[in-house]
C-alpha atoms as a PDB file:
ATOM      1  CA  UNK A   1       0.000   0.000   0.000  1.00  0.00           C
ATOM      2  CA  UNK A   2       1.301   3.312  -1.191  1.00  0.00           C
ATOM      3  CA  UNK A   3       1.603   6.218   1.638  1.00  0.00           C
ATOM      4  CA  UNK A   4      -1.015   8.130  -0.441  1.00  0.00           C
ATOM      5  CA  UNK A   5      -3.661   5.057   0.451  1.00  0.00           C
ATOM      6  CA  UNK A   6      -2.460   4.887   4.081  1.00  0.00           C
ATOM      7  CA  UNK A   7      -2.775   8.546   4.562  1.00  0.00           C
ATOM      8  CA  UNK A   8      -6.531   8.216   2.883  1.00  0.00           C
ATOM      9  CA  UNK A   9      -7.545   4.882   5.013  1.00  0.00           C
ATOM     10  CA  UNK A  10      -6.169   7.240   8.032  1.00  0.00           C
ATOM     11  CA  UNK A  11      -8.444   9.797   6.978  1.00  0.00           C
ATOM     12  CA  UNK A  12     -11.739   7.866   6.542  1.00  0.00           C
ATOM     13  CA  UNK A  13     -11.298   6.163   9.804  1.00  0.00           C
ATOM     14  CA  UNK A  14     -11.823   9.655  11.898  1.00  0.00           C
ATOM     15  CA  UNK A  15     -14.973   9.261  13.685  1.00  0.00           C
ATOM     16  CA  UNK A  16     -16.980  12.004  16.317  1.00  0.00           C
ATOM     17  CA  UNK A  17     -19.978  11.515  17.802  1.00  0.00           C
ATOM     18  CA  UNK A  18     -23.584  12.398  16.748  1.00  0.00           C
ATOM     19  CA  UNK A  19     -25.479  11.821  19.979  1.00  0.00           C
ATOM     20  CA  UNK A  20     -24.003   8.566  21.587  1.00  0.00           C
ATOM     21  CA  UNK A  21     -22.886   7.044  18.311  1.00  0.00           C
ATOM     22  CA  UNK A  22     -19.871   7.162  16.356  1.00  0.00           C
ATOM     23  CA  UNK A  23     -19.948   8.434  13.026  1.00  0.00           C
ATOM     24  CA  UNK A  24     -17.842   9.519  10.338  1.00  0.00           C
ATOM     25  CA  UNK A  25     -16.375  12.994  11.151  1.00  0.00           C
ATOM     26  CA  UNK A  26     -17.210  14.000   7.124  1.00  0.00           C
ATOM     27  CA  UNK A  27     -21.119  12.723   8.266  1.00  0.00           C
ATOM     28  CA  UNK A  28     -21.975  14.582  10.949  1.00  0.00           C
ATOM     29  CA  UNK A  29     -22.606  17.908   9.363  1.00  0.00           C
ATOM     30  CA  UNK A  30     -25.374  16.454   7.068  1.00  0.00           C
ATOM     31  CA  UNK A  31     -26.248  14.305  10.083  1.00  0.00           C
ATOM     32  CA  UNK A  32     -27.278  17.821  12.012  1.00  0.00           C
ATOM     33  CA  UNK A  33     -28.668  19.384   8.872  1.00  0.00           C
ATOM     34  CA  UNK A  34     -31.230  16.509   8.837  1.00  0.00           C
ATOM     35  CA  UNK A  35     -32.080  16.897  12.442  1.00  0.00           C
ATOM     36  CA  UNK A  36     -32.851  20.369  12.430  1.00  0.00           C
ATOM     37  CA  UNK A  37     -34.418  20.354   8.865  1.00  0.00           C
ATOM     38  CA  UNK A  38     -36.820  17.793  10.627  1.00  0.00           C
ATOM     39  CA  UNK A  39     -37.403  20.244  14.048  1.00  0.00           C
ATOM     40  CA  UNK A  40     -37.450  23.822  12.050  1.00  0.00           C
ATOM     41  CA  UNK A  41     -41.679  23.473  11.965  1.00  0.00           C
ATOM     42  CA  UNK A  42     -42.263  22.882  15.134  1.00  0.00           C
ATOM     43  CA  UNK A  43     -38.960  24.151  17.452  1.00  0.00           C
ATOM     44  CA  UNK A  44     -40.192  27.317  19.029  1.00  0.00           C
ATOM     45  CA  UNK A  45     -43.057  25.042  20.496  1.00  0.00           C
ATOM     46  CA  UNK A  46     -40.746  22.159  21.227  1.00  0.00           C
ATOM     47  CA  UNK A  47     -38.461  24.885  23.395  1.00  0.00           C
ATOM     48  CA  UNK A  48     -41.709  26.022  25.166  1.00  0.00           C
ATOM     49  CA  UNK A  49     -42.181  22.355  25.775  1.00  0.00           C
ATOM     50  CA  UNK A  50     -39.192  21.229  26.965  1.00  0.00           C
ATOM     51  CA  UNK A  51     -38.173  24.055  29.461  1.00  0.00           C
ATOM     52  CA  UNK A  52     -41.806  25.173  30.419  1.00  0.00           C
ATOM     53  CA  UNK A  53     -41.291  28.043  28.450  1.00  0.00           C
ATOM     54  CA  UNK A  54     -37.993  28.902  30.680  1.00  0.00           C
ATOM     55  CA  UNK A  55     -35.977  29.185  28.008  1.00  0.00           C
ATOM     56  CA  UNK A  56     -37.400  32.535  27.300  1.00  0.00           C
ATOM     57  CA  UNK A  57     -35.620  33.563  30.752  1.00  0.00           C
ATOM     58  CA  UNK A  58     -32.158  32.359  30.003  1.00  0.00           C
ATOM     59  CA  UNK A  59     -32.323  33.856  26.355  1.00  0.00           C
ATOM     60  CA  UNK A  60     -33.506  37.435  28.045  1.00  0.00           C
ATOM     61  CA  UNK A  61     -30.642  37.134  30.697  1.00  0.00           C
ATOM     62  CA  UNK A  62     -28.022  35.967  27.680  1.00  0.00           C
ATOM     63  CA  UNK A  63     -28.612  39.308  26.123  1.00  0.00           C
ATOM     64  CA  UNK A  64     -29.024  41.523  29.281  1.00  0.00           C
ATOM     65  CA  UNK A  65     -25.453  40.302  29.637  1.00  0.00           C
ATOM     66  CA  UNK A  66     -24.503  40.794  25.998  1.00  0.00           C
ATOM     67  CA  UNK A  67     -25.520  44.242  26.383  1.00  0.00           C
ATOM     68  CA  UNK A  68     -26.270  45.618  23.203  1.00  0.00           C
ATOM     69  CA  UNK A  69     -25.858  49.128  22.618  1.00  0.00           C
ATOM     70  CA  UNK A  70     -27.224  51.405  19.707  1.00  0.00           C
ATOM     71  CA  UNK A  71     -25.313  51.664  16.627  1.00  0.00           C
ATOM     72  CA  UNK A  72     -23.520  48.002  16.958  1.00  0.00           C
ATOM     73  CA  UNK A  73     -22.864  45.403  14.375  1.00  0.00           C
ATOM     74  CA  UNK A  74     -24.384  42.399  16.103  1.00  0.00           C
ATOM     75  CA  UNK A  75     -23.547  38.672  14.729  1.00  0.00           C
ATOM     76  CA  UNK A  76     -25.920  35.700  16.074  1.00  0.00           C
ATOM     77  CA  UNK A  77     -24.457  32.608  15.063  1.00  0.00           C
ATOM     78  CA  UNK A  78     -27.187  29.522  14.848  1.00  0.00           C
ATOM     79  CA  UNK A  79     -29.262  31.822  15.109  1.00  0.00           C
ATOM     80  CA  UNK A  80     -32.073  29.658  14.023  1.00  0.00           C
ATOM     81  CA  UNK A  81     -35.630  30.991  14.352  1.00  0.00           C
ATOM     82  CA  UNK A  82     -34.655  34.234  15.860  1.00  0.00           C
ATOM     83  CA  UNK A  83     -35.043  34.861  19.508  1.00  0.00           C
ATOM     84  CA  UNK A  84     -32.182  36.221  20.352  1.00  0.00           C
ATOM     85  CA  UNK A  85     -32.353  39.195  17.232  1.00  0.00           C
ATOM     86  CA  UNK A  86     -35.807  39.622  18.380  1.00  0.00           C
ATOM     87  CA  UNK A  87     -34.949  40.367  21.695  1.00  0.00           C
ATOM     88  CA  UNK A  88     -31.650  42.801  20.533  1.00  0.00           C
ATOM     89  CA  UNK A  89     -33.286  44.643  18.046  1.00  0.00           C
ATOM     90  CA  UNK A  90     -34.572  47.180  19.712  1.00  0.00           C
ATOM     91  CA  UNK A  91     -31.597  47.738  21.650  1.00  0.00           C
ATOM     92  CA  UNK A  92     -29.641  48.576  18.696  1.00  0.00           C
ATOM     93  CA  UNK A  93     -31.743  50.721  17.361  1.00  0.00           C
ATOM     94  CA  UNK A  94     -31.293  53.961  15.433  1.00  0.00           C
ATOM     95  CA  UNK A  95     -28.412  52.465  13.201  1.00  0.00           C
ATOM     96  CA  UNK A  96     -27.068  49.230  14.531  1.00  0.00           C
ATOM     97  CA  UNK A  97     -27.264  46.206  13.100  1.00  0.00           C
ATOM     98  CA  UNK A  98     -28.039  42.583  13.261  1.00  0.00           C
ATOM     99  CA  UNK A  99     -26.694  39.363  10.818  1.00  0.00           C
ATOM    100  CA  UNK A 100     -28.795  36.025  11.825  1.00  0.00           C
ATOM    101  CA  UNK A 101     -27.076  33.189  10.554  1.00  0.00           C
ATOM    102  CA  UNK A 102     -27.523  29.450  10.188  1.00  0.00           C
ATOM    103  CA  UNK A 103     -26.435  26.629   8.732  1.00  0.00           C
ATOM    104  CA  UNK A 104     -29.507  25.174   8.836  1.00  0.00           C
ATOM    105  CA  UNK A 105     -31.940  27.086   5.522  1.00  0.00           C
ATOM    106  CA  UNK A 106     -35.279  25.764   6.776  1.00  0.00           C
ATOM    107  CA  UNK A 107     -34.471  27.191  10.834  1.00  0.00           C
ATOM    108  CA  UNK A 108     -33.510  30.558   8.964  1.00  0.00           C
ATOM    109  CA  UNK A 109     -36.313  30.741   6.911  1.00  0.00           C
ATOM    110  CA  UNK A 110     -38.765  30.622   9.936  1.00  0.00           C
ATOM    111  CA  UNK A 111     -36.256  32.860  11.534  1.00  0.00           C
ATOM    112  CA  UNK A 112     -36.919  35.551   8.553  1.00  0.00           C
ATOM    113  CA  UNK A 113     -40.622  35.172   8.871  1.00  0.00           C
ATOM    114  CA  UNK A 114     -41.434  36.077  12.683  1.00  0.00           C
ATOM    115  CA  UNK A 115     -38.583  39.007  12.690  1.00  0.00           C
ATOM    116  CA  UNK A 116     -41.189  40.027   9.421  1.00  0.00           C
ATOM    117  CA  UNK A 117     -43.872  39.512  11.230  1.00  0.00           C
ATOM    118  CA  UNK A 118     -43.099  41.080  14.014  1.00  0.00           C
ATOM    119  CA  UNK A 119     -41.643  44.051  11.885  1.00  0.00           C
ATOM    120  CA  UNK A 120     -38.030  43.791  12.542  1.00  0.00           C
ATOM    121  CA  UNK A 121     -36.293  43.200   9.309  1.00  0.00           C
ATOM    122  CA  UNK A 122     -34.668  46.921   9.648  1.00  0.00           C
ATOM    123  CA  UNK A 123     -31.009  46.351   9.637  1.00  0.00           C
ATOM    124  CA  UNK A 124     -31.345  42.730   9.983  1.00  0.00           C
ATOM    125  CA  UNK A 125     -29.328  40.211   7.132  1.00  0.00           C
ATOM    126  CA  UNK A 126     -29.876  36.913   7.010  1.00  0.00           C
ATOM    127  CA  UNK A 127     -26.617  34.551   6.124  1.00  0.00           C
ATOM    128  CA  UNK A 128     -26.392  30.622   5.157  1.00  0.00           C
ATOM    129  CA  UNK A 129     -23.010  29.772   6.918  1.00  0.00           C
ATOM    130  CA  UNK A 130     -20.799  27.254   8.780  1.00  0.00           C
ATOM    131  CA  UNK A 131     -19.695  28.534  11.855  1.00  0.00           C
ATOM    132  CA  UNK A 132     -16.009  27.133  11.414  1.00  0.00           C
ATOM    133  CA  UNK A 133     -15.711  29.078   8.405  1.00  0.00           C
ATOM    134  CA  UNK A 134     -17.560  32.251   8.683  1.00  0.00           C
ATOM    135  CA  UNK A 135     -17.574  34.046   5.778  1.00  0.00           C
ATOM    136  CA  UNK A 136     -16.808  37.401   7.327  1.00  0.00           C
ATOM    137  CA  UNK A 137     -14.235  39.760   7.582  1.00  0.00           C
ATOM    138  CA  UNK A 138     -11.737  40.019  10.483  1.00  0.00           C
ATOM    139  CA  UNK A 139     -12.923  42.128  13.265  1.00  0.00           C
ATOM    140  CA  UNK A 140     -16.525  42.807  11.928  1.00  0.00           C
ATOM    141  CA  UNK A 141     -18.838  42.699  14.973  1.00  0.00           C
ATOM    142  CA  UNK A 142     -18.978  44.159  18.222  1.00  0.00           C
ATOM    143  CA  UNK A 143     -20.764  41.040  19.736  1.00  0.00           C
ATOM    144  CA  UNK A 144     -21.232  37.726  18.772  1.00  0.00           C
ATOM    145  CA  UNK A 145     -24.120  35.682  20.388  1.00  0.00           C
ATOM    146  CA  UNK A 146     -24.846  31.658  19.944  1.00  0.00           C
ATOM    147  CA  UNK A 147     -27.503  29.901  22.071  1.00  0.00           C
ATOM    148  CA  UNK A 148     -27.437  26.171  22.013  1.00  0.00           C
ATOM    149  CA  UNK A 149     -25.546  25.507  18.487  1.00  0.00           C
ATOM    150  CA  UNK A 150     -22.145  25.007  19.337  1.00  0.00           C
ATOM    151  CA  UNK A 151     -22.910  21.587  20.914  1.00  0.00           C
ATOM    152  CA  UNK A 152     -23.947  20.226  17.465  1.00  0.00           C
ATOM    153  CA  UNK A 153     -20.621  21.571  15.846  1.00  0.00           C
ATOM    154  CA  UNK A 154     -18.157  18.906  14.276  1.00  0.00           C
ATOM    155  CA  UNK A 155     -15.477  20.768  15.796  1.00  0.00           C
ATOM    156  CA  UNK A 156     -16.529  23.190  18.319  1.00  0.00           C
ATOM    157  CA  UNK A 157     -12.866  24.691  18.481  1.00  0.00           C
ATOM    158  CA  UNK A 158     -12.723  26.069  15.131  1.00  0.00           C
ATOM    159  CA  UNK A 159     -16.013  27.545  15.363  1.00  0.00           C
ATOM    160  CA  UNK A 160     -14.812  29.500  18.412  1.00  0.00           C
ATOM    161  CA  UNK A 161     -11.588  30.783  16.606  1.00  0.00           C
ATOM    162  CA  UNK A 162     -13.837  31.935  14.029  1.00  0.00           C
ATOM    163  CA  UNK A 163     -15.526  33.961  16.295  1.00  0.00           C
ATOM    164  CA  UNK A 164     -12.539  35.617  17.628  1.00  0.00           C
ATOM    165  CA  UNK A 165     -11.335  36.316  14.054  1.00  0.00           C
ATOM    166  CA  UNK A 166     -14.646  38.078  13.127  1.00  0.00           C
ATOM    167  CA  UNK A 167     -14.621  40.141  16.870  1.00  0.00           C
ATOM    168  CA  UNK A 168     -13.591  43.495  16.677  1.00  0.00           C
ATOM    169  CA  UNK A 169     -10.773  44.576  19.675  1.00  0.00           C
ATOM    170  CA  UNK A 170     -12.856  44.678  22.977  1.00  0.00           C
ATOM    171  CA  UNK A 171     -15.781  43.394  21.372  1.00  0.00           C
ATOM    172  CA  UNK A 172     -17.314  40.130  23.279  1.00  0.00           C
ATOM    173  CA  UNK A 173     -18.648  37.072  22.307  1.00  0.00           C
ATOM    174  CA  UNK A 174     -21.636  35.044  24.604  1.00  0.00           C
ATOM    175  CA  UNK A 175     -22.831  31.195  24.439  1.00  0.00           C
ATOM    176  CA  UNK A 176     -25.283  30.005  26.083  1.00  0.00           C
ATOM    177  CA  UNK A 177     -25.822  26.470  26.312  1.00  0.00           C
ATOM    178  CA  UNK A 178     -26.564  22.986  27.864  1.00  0.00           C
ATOM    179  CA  UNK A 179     -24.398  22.269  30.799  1.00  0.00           C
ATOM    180  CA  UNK A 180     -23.742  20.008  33.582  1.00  0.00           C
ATOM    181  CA  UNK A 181     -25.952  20.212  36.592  1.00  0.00           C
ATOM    182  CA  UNK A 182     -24.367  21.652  40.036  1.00  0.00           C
ATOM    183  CA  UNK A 183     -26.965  21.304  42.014  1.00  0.00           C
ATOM    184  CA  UNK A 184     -26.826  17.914  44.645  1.00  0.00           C
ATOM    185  CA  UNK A 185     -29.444  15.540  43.268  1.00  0.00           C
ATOM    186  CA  UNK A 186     -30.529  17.649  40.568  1.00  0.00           C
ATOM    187  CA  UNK A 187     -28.550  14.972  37.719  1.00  0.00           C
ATOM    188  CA  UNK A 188     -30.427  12.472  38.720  1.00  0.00           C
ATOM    189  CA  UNK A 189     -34.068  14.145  37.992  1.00  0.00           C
ATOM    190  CA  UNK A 190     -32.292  16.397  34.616  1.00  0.00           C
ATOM    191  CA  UNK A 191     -31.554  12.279  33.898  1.00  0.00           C
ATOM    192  CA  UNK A 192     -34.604  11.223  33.755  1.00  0.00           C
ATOM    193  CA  UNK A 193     -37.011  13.976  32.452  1.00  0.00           C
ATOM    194  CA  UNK A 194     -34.415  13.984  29.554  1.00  0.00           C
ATOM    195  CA  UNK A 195     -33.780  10.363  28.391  1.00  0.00           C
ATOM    196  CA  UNK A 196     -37.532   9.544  29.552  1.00  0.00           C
ATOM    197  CA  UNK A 197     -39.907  12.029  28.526  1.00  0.00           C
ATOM    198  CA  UNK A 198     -38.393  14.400  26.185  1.00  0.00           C
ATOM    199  CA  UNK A 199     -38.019  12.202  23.287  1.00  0.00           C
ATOM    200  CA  UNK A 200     -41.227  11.165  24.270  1.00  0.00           C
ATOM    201  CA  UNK A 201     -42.697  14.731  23.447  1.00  0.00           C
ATOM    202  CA  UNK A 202     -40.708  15.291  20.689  1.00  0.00           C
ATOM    203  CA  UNK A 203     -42.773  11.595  19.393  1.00  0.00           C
ATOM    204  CA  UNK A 204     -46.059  13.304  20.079  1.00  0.00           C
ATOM    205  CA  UNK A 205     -45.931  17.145  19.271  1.00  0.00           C
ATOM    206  CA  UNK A 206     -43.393  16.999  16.228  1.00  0.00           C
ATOM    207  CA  UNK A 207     -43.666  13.371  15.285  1.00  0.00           C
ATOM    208  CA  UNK A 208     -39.588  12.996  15.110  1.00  0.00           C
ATOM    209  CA  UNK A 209     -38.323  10.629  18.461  1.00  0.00           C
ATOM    210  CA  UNK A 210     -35.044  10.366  17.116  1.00  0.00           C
ATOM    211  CA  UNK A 211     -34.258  13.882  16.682  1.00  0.00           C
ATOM    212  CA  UNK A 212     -35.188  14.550  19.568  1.00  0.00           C
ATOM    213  CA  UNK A 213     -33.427  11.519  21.296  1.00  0.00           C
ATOM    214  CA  UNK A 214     -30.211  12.908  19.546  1.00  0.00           C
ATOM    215  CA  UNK A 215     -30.672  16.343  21.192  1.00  0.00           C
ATOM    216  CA  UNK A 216     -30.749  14.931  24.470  1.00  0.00           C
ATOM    217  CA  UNK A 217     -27.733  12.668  24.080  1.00  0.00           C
ATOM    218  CA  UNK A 218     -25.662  15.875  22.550  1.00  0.00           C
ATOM    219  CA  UNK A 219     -26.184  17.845  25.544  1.00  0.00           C
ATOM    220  CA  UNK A 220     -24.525  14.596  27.370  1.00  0.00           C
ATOM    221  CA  UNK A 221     -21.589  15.102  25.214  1.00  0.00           C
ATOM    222  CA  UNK A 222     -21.136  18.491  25.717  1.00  0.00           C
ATOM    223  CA  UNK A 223     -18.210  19.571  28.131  1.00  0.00           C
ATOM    224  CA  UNK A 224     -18.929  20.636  31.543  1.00  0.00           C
ATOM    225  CA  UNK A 225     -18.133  24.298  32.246  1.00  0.00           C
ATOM    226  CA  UNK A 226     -14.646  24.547  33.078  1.00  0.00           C
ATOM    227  CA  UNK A 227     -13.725  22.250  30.149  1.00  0.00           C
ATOM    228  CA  UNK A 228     -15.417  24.779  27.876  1.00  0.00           C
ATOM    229  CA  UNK A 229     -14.021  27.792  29.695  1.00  0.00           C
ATOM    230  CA  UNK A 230     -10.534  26.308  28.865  1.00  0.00           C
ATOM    231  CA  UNK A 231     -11.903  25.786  25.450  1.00  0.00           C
ATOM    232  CA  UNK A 232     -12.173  29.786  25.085  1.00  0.00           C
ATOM    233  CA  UNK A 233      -9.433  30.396  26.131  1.00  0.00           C
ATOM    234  CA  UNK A 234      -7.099  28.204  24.121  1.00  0.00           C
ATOM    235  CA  UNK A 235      -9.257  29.926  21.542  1.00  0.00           C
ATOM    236  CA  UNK A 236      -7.458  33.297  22.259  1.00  0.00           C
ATOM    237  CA  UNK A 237     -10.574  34.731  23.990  1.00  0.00           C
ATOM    238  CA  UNK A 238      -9.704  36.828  28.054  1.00  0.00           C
ATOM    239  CA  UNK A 239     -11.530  37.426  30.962  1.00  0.00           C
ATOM    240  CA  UNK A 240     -13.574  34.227  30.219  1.00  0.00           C
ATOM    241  CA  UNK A 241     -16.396  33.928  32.862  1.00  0.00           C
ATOM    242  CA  UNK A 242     -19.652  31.369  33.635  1.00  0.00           C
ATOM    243  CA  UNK A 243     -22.787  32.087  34.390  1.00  0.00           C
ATOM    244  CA  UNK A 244     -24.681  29.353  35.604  1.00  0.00           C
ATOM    245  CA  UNK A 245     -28.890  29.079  35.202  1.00  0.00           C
ATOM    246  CA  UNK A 246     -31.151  26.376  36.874  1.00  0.00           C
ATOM    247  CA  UNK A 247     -28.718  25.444  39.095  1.00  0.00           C
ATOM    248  CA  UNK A 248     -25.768  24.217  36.030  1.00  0.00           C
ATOM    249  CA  UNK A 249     -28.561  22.423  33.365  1.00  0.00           C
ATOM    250  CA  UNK A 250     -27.089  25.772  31.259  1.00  0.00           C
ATOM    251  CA  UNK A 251     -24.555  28.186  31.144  1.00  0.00           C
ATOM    252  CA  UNK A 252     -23.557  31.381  29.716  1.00  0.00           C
ATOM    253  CA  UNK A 253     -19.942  31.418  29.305  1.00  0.00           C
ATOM    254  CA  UNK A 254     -18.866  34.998  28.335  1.00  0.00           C
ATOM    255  CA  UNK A 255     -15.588  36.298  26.357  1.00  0.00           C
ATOM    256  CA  UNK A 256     -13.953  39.254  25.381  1.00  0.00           C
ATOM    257  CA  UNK A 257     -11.126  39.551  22.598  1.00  0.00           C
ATOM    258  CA  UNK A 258      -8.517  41.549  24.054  1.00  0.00           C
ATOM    259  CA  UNK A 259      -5.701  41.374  21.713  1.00  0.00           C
END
């Protein structure tokens, strides 16, 4: 075997995980697309669903945190069906501006349509894009926001390198997302309303178990706080701090690009 066929058969054996299985690492892109191509319909129920609507709080204190000042450039990455530029929009108001993007066209398209609805297309763009290779320019936004994407990334750490290319100096990035539980006892409950009813729900309200099965196992795979705290910062990102909600099931961790 030549080294040119050992360097491929190297290449096609590089798995990561999708959920609690193995897959291909070249998969698990299209693997994600398909999940959230399935969800886009019915996720903003789905969310009210699974957190009792609490998800609305830990979105509002994500961007009371972000603060958001009139006349910024604003980037929210996975932005999905738009609740974080909905709740920012007004804050950036006269002249800022706001660029939802998604990987995911059928999320963004029911992103566009309640920011239309609700009369808030003013200075908002919607982008198709990877977060691990963002096609904007260095040091474009002020703030970059991402609430519960990065977890479904193939590789998280390029995504947040991006995101400290595309940060002006000073500007700050927030991600809020699925954590590990601090409270005593609480893992044990978050355990089994998780692996027990919310695929279950996800069966009856959007007819799609397995998707929903998946985004309970990726929040399993996710690292715990100070693992992902570590993560920014080997990203290049300073003054890195957690923010902990409902006792650790999420966290805000919060960076700045200082250099």
């Amino acid at each position: 075997m030549s080294d040119t066929e050992k360097a491929q058969g190297s290449q096609e054996l590089v798995t990561t995980h999708f959920g609690f299985q193995e897959v291909p690492e070249s998969e698990k892109e299209t693997l994600v697309r398909g999940v959230f191509s399935s969800v886009a319909p019915k996720y903003d129920i789905m969310n009210d669903l699974m957190s009792l609507g609490v998800h609305r709080l830990w979105k509002r204190y994500t961007v009371d945190l972000a603060r958001p000042r009139r006349g910024e450039r604003v980037l929210d990455l996975a932005g999905g069906t738009g609740d974080l530029a909905i709740l920012m929009h007004k804050r950036l108001q006269p002249g800022g501006s706001i660029v939802l993007a998604d990987i995911n066209p059928e999320m963004l398209a029911v992103g566009e349509k309640r920011l239309a609805d609700k009369g808030l297309l003013l200075g908002v763009d919607f982008v198709e894009a990877n977060a691990e290779e963002l096609p904007f320019a260095d040091g474009e936004f002020d703030l970059v926001t991402l609430a519960f994407g990065i977890r479904n990334m193939t590789h998280p750490d390029r995504a947040l390198r991006e995101i400290y290319r595309v940060l002006k100096l000073g500007g700050r990035a927030l991600i809020l997302e699925f954590s590990h539980p601090r409270w005593p006892g609480l893992q044990r409950i978050y355990d089994l309303y998780s692996f027990q009813l919310l695929p279950r729900i996800g069966e009856l309200v959007a007819r799609d178990r397995d998707s929903y099965q998946y985004l309970v196992e990726s929040i399993r795979r996710f690292p715990d706080q100070e693992s992902f705290r570590m993560m920014m910062e080997d990203a290049g990102f300073g003054r890195v701090d957690v923010h902990n909600l409902s006792g650790g099931i999420v966290a805000i961790h919060r960076g700045f690009r200082l250099g």
